[in-house]
PDB file of N, CA and C in Angstrom:
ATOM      1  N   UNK A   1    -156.068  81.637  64.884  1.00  0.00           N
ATOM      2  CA  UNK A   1    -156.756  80.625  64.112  1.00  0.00           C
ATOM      3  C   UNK A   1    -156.811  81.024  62.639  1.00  0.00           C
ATOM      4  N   UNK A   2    -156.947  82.355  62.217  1.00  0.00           N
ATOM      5  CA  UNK A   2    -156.891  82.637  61.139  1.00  0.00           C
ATOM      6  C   UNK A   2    -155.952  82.763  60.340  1.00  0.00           C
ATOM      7  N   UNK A   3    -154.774  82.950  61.207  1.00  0.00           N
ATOM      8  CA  UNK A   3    -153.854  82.850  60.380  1.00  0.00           C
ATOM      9  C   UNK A   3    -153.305  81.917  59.934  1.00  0.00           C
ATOM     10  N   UNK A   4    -153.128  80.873  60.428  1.00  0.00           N
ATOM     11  CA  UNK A   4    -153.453  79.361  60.632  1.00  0.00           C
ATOM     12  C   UNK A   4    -154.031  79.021  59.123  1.00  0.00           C
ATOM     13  N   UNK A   5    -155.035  79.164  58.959  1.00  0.00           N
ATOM     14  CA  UNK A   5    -155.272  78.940  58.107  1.00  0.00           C
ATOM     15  C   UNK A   5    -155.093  79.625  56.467  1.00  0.00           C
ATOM     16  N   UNK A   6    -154.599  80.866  57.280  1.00  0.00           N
ATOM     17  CA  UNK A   6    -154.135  81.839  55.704  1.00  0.00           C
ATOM     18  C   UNK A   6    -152.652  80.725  55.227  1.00  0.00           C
ATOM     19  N   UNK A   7    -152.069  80.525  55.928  1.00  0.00           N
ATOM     20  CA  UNK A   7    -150.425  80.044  55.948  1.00  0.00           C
ATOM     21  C   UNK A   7    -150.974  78.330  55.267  1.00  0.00           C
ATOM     22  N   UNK A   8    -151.954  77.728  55.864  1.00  0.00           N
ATOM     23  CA  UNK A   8    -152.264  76.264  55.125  1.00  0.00           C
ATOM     24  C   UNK A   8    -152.737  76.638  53.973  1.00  0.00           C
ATOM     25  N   UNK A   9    -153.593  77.465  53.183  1.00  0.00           N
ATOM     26  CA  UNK A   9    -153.973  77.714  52.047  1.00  0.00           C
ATOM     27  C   UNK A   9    -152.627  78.386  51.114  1.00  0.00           C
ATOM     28  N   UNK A  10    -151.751  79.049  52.013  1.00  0.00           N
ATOM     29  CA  UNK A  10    -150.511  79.199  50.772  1.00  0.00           C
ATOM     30  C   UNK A  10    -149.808  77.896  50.578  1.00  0.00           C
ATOM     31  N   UNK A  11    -149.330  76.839  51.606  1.00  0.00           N
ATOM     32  CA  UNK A  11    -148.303  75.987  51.492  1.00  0.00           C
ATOM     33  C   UNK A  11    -149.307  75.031  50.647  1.00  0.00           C
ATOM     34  N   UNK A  12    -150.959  75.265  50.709  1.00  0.00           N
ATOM     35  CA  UNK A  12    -151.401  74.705  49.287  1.00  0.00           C
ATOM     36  C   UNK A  12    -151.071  75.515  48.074  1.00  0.00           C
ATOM     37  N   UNK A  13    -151.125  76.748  48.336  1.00  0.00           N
ATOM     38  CA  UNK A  13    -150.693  77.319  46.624  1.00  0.00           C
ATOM     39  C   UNK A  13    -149.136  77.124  46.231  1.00  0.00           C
ATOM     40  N   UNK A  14    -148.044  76.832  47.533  1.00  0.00           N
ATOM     41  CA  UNK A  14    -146.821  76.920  46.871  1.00  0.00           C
ATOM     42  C   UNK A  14    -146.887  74.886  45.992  1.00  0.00           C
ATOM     43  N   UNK A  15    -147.808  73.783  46.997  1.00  0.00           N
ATOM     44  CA  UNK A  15    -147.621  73.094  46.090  1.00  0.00           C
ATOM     45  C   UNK A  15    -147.899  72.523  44.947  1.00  0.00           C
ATOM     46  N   UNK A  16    -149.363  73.556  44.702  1.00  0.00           N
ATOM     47  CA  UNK A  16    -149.714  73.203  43.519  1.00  0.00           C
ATOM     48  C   UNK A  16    -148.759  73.811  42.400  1.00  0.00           C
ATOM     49  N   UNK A  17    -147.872  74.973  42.762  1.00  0.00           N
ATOM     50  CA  UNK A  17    -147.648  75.786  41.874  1.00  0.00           C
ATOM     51  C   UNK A  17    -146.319  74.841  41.556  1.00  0.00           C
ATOM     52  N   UNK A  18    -145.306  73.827  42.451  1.00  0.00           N
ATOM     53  CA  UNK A  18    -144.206  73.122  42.164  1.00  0.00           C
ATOM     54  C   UNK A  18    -145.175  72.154  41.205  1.00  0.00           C
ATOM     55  N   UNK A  19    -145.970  71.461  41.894  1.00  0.00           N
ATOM     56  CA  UNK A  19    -147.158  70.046  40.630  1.00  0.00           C
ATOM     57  C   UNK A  19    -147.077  70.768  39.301  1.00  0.00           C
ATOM     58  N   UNK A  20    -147.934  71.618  39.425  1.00  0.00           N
ATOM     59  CA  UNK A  20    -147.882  72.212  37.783  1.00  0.00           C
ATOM     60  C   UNK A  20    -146.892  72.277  37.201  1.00  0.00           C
ATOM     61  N   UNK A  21    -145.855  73.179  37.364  1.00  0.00           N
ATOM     62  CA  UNK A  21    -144.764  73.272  37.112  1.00  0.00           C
ATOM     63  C   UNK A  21    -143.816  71.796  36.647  1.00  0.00           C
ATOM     64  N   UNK A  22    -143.839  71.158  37.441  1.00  0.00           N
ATOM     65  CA  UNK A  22    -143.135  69.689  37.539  1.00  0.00           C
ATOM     66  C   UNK A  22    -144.187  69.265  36.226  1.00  0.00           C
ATOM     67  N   UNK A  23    -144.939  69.222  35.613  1.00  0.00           N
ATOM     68  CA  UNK A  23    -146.268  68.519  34.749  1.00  0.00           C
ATOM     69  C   UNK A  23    -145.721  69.393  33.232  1.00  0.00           C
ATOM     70  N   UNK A  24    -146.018  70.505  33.785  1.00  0.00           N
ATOM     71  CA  UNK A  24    -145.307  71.326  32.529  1.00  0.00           C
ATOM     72  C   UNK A  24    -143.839  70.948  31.672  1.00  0.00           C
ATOM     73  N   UNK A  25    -143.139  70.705  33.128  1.00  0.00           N
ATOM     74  CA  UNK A  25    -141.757  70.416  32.501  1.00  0.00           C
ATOM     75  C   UNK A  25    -141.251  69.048  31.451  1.00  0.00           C
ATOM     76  N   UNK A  26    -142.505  68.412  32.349  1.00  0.00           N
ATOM     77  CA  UNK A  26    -142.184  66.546  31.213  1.00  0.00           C
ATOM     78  C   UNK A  26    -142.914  67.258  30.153  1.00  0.00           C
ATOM     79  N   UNK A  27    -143.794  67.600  30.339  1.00  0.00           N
ATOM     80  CA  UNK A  27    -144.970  67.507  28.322  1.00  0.00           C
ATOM     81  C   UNK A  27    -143.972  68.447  27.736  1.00  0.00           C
ATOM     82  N   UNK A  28    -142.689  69.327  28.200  1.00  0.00           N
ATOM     83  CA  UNK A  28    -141.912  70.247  27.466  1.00  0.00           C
ATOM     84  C   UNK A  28    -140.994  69.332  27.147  1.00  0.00           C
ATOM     85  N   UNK A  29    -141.043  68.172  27.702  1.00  0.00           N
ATOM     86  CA  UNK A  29    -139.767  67.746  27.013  1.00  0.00           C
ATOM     87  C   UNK A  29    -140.068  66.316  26.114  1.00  0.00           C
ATOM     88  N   UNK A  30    -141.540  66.362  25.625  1.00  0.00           N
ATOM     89  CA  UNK A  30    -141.695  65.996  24.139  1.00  0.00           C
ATOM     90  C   UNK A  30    -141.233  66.971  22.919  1.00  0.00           C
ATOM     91  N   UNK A  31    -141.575  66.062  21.842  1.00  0.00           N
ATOM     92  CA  UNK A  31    -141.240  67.148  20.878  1.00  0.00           C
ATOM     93  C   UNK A  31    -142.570  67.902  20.369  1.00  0.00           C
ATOM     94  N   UNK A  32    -141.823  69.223  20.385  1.00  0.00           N
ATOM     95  CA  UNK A  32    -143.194  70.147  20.323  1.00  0.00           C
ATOM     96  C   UNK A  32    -142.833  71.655  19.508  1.00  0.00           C
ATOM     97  N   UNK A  33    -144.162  71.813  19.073  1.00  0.00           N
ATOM     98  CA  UNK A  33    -143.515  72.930  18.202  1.00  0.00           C
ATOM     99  C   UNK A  33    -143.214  74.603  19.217  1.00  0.00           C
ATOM    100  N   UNK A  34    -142.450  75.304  18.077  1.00  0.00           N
ATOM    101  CA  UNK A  34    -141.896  76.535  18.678  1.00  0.00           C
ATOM    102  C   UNK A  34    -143.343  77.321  19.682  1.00  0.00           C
ATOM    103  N   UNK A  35    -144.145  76.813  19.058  1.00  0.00           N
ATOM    104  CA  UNK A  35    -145.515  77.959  19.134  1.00  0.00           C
ATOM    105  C   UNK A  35    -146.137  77.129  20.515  1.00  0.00           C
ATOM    106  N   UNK A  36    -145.893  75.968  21.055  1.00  0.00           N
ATOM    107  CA  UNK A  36    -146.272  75.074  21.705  1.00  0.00           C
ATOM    108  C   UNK A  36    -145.437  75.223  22.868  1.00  0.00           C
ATOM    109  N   UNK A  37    -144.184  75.234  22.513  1.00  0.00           N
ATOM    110  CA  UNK A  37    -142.495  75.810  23.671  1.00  0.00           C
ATOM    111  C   UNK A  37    -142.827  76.992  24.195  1.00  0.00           C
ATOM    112  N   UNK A  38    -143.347  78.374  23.515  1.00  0.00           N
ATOM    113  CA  UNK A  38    -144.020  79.476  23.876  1.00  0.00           C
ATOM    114  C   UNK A  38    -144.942  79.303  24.950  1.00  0.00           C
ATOM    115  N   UNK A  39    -145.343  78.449  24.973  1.00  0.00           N
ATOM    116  CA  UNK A  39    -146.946  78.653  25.279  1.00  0.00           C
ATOM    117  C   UNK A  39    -147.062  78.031  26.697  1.00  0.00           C
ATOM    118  N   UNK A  40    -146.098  76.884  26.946  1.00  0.00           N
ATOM    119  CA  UNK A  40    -145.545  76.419  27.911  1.00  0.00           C
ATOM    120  C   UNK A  40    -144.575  77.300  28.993  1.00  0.00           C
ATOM    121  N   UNK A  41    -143.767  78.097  28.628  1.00  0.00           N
ATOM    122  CA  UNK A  41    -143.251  79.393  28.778  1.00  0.00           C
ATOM    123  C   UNK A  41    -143.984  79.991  29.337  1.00  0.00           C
ATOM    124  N   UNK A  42    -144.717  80.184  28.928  1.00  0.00           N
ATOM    125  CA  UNK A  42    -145.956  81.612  29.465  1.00  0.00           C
ATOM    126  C   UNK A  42    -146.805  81.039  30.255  1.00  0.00           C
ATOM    127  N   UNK A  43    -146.979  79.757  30.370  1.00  0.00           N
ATOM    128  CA  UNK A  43    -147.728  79.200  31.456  1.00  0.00           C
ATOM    129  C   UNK A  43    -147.069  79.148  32.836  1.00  0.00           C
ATOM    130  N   UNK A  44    -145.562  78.773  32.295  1.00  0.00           N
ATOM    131  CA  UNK A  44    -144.751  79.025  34.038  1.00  0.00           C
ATOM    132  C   UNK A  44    -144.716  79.779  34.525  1.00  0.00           C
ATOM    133  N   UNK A  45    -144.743  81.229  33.315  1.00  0.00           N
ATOM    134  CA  UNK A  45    -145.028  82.241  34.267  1.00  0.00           C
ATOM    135  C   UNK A  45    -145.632  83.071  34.871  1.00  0.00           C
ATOM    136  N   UNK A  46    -146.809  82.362  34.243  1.00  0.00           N
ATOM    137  CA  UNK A  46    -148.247  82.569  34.701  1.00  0.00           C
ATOM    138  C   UNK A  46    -148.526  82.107  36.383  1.00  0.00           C
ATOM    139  N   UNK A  47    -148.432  80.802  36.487  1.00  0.00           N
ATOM    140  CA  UNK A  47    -148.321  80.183  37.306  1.00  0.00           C
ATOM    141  C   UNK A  47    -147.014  80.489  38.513  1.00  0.00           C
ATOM    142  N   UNK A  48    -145.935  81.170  38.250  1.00  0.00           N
ATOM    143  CA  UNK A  48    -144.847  81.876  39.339  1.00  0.00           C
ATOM    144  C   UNK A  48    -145.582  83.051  39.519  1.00  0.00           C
ATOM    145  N   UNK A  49    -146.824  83.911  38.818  1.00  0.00           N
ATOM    146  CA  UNK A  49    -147.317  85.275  39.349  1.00  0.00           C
ATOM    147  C   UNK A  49    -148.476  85.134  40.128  1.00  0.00           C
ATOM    148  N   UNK A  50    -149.162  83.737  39.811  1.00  0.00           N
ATOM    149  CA  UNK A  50    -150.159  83.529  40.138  1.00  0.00           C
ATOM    150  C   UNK A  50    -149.812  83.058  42.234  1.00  0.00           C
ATOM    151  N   UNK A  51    -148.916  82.359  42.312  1.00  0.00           N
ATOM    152  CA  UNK A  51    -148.595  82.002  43.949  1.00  0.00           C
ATOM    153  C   UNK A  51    -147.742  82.700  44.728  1.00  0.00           C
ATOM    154  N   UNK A  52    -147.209  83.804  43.371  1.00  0.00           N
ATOM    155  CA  UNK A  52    -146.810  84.984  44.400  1.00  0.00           C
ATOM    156  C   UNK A  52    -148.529  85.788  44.614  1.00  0.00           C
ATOM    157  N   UNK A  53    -149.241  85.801  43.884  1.00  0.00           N
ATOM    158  CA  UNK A  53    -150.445  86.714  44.696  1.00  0.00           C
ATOM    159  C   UNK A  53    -151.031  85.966  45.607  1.00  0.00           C
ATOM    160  N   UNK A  54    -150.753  84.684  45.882  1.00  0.00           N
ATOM    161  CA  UNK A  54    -151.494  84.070  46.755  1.00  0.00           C
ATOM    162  C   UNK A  54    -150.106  83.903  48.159  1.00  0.00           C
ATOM    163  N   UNK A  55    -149.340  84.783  48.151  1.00  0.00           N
ATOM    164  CA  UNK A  55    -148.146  84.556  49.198  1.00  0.00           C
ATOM    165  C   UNK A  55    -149.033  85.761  50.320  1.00  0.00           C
ATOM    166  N   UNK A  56    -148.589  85.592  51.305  1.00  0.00           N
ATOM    167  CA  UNK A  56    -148.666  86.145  52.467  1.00  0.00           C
ATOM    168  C   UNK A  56    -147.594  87.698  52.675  1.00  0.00           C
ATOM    169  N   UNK A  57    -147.532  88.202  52.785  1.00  0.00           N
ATOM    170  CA  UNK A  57    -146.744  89.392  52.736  1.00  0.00           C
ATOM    171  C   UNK A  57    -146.171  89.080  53.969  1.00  0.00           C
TER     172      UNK A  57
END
């Protein structure tokens, strides 16, 4: 049962982490400054470290 539920709380973190990601990618493809492109950058990969700690080993 528990695990069960460890495995439903990741396949929630893997899809929030595609949503975000997918959200990130349109507002990147306004025009935006260098410092703004950065910053977006560092959020993806914030967000790829963040649902690997929430992965299951």
């Amino acid at each position: 049962m528990r695990i069960a539920s460890i495995e439903k709380q990741e396949d929630a973190t893997d899809r929030m982490e595609i949503e975000i990601a997918r959200f990130l990618e349109q507002v990147s493809d306004d025009h935006l400054s260098d410092d703004t492109k950065n910053k977006i950058r560092l959020m993806m990969r914030e967000i790829g470290e963040l649902e690997s700690i929430g992965d299951v080993g």
